[in-house]
C-alpha atoms as a PDB file:
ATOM      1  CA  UNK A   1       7.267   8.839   2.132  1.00  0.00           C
ATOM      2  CA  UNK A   2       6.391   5.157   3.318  1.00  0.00           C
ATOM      3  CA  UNK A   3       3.069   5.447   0.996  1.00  0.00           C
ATOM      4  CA  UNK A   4       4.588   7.037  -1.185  1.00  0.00           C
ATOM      5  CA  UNK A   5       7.360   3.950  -1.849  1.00  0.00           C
ATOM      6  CA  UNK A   6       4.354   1.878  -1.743  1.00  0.00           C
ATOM      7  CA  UNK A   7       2.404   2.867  -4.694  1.00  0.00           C
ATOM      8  CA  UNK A   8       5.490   3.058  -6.969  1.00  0.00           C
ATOM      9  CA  UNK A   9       6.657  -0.592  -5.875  1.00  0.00           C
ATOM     10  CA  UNK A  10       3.149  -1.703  -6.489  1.00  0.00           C
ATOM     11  CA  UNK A  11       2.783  -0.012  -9.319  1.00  0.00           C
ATOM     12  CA  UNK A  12       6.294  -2.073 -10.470  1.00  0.00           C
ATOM     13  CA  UNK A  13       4.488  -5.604  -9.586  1.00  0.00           C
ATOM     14  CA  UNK A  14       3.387  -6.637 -13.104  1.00  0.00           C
ATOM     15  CA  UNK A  15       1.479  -9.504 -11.797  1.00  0.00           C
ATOM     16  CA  UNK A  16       0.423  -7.667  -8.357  1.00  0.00           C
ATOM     17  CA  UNK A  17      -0.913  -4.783  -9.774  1.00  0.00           C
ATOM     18  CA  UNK A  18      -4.208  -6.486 -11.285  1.00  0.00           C
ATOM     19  CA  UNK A  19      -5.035  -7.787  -8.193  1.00  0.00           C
ATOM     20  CA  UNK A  20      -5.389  -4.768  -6.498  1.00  0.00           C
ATOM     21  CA  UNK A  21      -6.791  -2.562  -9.372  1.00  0.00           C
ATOM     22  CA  UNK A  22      -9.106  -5.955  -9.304  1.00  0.00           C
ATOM     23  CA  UNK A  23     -10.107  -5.806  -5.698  1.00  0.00           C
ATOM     24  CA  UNK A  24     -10.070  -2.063  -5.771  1.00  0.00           C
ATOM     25  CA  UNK A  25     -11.927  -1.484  -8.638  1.00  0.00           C
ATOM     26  CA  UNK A  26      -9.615   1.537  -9.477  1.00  0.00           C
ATOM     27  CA  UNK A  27      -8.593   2.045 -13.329  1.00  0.00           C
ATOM     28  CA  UNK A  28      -5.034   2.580 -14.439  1.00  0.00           C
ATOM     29  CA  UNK A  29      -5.785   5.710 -15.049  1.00  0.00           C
ATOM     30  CA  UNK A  30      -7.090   6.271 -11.641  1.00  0.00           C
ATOM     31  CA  UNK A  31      -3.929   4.326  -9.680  1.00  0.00           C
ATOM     32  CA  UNK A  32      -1.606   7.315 -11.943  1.00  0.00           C
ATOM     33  CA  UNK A  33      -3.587   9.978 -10.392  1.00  0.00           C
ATOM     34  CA  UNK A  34      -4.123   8.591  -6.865  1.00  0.00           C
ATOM     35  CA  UNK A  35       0.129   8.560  -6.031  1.00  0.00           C
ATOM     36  CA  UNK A  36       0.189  12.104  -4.234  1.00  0.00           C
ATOM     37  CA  UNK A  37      -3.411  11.089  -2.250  1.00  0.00           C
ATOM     38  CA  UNK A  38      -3.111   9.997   1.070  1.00  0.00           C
ATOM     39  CA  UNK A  39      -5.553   8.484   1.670  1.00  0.00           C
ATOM     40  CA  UNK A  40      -4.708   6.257  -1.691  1.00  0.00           C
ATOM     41  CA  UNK A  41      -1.719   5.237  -0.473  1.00  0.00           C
ATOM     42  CA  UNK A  42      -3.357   4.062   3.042  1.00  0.00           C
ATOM     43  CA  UNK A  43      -5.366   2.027   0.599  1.00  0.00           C
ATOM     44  CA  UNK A  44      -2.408   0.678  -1.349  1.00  0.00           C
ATOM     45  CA  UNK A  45      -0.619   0.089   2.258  1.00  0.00           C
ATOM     46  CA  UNK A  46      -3.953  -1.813   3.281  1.00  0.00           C
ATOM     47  CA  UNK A  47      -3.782  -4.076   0.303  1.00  0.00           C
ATOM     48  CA  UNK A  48       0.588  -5.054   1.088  1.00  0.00           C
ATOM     49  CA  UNK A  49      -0.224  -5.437   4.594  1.00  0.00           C
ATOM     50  CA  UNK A  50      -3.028  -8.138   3.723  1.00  0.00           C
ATOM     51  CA  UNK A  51       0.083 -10.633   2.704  1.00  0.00           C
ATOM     52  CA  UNK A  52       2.920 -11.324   4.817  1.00  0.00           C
ATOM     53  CA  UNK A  53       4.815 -12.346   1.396  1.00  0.00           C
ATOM     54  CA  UNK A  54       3.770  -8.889   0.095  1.00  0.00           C
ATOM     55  CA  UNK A  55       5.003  -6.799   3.154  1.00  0.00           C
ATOM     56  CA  UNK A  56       8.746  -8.684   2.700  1.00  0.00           C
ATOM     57  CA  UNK A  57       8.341  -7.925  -0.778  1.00  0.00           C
ATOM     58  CA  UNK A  58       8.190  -4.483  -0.422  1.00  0.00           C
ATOM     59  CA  UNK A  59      10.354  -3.839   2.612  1.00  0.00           C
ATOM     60  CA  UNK A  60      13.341  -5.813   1.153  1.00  0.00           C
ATOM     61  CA  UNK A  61      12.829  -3.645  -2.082  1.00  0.00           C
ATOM     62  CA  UNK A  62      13.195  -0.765  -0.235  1.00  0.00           C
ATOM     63  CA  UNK A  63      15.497  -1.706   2.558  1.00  0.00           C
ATOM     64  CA  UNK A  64      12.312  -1.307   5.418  1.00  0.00           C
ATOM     65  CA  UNK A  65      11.901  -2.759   8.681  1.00  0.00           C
ATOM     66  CA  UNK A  66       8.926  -5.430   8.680  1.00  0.00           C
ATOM     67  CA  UNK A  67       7.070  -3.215  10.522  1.00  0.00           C
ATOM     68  CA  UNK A  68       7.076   0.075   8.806  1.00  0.00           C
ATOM     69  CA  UNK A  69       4.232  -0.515   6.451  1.00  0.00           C
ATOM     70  CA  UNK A  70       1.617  -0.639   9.454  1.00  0.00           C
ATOM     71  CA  UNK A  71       3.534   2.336  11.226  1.00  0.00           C
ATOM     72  CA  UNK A  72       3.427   4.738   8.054  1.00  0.00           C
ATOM     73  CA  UNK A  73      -0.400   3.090   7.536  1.00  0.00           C
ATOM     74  CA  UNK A  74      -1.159   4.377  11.034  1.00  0.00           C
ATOM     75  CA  UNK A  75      -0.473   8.023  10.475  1.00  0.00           C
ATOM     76  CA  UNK A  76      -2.383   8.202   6.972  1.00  0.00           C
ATOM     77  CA  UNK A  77      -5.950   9.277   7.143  1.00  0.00           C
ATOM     78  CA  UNK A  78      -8.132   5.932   8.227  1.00  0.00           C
ATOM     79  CA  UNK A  79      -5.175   4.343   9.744  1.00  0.00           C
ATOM     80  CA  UNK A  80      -6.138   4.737  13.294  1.00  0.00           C
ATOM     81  CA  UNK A  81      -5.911   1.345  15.342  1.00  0.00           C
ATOM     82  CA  UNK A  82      -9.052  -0.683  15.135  1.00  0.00           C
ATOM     83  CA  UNK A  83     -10.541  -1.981  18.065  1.00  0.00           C
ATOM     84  CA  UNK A  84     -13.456  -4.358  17.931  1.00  0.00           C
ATOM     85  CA  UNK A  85     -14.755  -3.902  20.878  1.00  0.00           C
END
């Protein structure tokens, strides 16, 4: 549901949205059909979590503890914990 929230409050950041579809390289077109995807929305989660004015952002709009982004990122596919070791 997390990811789900995610993609419609991005897609609701006029000046936001461009960035990501910039550093994405996704279309419009493509960010419309990517909402049910999961592993699109662990993509749009990745992009929030890169700004700690982004994550507020988002978990103020939707009433969200800080740390729910990275949780709900966690159990979408590619969200395991990275270790670099």
């Amino acid at each position: 549901m997390i990811g789900l929230q995610a993609v419609a409050w991005l897609a609701g950041e006029d000046e936001l949205l461009p960035v990501f579809l910039g550093a994405t390289g996704a279309s419009e077109a493509e960010f419309r059909t990517g909402l049910s995807d999961p592993g699109f929305q662990g993509a749009v989660l990745d992009f929030i979590l890169m700004d700690d004015a982004w994550v507020r952002g988002f978990c103020e709009s939707h009433d969200l503890g800080y740390e729910a982004p990275r949780e709900a990122r966690a159990l979408l596919p590619g969200g395991g914990e990275v270790h670099w070791t």
